[in-house]
C-alpha atoms as a PDB file:
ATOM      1  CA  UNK A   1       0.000   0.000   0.000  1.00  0.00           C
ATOM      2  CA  UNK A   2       0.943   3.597  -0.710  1.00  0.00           C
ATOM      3  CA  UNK A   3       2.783   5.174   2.309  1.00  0.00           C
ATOM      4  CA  UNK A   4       0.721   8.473   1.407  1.00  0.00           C
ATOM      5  CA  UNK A   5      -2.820   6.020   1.472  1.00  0.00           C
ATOM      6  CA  UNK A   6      -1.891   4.925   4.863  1.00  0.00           C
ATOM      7  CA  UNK A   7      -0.811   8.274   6.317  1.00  0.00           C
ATOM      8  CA  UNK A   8      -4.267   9.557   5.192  1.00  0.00           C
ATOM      9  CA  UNK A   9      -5.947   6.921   6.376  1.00  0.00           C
ATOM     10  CA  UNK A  10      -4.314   7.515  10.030  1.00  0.00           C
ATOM     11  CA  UNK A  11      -5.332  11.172   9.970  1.00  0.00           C
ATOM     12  CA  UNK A  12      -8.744  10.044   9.436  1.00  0.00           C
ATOM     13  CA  UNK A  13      -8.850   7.674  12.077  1.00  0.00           C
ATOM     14  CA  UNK A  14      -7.153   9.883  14.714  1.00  0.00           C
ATOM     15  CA  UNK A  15      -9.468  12.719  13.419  1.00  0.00           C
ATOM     16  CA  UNK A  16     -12.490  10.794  14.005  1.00  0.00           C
ATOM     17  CA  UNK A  17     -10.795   9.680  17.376  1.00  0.00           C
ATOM     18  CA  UNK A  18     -10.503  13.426  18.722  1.00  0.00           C
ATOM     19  CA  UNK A  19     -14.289  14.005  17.361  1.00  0.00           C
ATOM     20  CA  UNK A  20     -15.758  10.425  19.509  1.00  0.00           C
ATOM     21  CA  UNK A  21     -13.921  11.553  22.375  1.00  0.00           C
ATOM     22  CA  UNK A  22     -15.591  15.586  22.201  1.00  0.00           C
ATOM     23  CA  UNK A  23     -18.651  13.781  21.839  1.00  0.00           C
ATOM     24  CA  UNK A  24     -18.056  11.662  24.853  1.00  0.00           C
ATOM     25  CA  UNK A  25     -16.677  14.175  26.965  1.00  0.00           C
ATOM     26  CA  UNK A  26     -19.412  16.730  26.693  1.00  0.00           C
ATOM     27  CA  UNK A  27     -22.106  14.041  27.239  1.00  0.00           C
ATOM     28  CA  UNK A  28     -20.343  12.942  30.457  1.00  0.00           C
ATOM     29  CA  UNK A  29     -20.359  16.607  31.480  1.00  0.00           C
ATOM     30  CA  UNK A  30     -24.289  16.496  30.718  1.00  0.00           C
ATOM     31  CA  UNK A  31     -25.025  13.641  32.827  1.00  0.00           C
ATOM     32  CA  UNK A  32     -23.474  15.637  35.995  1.00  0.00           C
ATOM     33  CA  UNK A  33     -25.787  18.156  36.623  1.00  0.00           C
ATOM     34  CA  UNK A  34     -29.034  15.269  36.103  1.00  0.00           C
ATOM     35  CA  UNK A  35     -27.284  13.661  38.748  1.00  0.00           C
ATOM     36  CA  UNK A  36     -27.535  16.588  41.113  1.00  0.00           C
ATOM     37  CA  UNK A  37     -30.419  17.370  40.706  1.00  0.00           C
ATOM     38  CA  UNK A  38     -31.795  13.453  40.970  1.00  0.00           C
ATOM     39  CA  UNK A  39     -29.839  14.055  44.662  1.00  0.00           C
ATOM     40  CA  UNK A  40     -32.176  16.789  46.192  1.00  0.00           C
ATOM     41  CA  UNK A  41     -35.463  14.907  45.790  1.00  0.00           C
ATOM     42  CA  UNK A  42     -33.766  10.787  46.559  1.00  0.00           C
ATOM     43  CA  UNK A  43     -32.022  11.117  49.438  1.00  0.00           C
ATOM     44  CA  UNK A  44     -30.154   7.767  48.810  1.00  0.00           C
ATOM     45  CA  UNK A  45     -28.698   9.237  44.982  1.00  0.00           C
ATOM     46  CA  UNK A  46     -25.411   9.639  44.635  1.00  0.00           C
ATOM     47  CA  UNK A  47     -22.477  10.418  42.613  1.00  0.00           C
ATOM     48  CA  UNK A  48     -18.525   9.021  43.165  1.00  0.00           C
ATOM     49  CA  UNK A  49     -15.741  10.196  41.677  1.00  0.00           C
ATOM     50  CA  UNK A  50     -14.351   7.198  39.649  1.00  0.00           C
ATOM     51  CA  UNK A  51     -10.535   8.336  39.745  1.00  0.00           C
ATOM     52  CA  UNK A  52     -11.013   8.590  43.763  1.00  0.00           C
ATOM     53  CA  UNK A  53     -12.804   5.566  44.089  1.00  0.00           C
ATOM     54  CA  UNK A  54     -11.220   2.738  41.691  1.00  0.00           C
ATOM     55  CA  UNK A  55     -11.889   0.247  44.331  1.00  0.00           C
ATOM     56  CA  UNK A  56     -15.797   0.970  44.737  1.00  0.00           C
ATOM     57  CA  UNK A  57     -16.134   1.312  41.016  1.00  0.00           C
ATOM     58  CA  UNK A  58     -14.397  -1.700  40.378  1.00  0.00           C
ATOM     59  CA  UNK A  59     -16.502  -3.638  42.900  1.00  0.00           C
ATOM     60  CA  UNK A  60     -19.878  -2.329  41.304  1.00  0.00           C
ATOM     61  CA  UNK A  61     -18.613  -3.000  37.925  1.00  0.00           C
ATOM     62  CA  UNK A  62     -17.932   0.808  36.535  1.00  0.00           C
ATOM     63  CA  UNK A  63     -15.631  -0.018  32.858  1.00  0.00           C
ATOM     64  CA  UNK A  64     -16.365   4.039  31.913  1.00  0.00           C
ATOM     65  CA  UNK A  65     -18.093   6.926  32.581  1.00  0.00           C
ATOM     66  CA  UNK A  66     -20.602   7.767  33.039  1.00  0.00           C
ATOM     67  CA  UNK A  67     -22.111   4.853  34.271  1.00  0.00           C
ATOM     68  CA  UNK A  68     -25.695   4.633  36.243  1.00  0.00           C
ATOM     69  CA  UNK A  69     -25.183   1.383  38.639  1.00  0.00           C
ATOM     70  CA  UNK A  70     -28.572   1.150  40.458  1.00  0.00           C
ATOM     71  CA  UNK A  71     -28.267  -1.113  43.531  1.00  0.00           C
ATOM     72  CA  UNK A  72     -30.964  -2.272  46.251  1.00  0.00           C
ATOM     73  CA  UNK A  73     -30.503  -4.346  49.537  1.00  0.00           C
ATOM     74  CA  UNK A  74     -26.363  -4.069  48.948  1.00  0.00           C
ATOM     75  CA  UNK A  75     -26.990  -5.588  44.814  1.00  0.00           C
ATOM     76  CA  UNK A  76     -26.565  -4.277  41.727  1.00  0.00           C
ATOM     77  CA  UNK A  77     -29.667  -4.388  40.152  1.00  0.00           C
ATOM     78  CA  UNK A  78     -29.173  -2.701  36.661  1.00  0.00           C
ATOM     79  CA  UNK A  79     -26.044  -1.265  35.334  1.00  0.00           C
ATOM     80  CA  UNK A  80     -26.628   1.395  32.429  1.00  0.00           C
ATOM     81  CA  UNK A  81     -23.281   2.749  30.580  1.00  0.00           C
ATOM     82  CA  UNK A  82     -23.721   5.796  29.001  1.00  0.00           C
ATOM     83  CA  UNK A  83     -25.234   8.973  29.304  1.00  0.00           C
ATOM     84  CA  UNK A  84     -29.268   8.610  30.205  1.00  0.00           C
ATOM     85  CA  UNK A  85     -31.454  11.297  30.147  1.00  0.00           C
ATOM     86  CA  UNK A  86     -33.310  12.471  32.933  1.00  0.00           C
ATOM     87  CA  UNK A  87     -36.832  11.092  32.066  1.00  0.00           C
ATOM     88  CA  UNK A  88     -35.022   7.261  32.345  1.00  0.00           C
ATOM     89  CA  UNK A  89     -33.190   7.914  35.559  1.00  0.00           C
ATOM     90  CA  UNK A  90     -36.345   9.157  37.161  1.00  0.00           C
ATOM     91  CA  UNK A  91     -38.245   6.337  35.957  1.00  0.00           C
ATOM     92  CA  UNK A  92     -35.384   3.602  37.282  1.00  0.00           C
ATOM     93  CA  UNK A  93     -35.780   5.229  40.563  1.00  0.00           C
ATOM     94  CA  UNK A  94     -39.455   5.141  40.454  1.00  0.00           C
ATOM     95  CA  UNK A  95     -39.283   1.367  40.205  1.00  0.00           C
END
């Protein structure tokens, strides 16, 4: 293959690369403030900091952000990865 074909072709990939990861890092910054707010009407919401707590997230499951682990009586019950709007966390809590 054509050293100039395969330098294009990695300047597309790593172009897309920089465009999945904008993508991912502004819907992670979305899910935050959902999350807040989901905390002032459930009392038992809340929201850890994966790079401060490996150990928890690793226990629950966590592989990347954001992830919604929902766990009753000390189980994980559903495990959603990805943002999720508001609508679908409010209905998993309503459960």
């Amino acid at each position: 293959m054509n050293w100039i074909v395969v330098g294009v072709l990695l300047l597309v990939g790593f172009l897309i690369g920089i465009q999945l990861f904008a993508l991912f890092k502004a819907r992670r910054i979305k899910q935050t403030p959902i999350v807040r707010r989901l905390q002032q009407e459930y009392p038992d919401v809340f929201a850890v900091n994966v790079p401060e707590n490996i150990e928890t997230a690793r226990r629950v499951g966590v592989m990347g952000t954001p992830s919604i682990v929902l766990i009753r009586e000390g189980t994980v019950q559903e495990f959603h990865l990805g943002f999720q709007p508001e609508a679908r966390l409010r209905s998993l809590l309503a459960r």
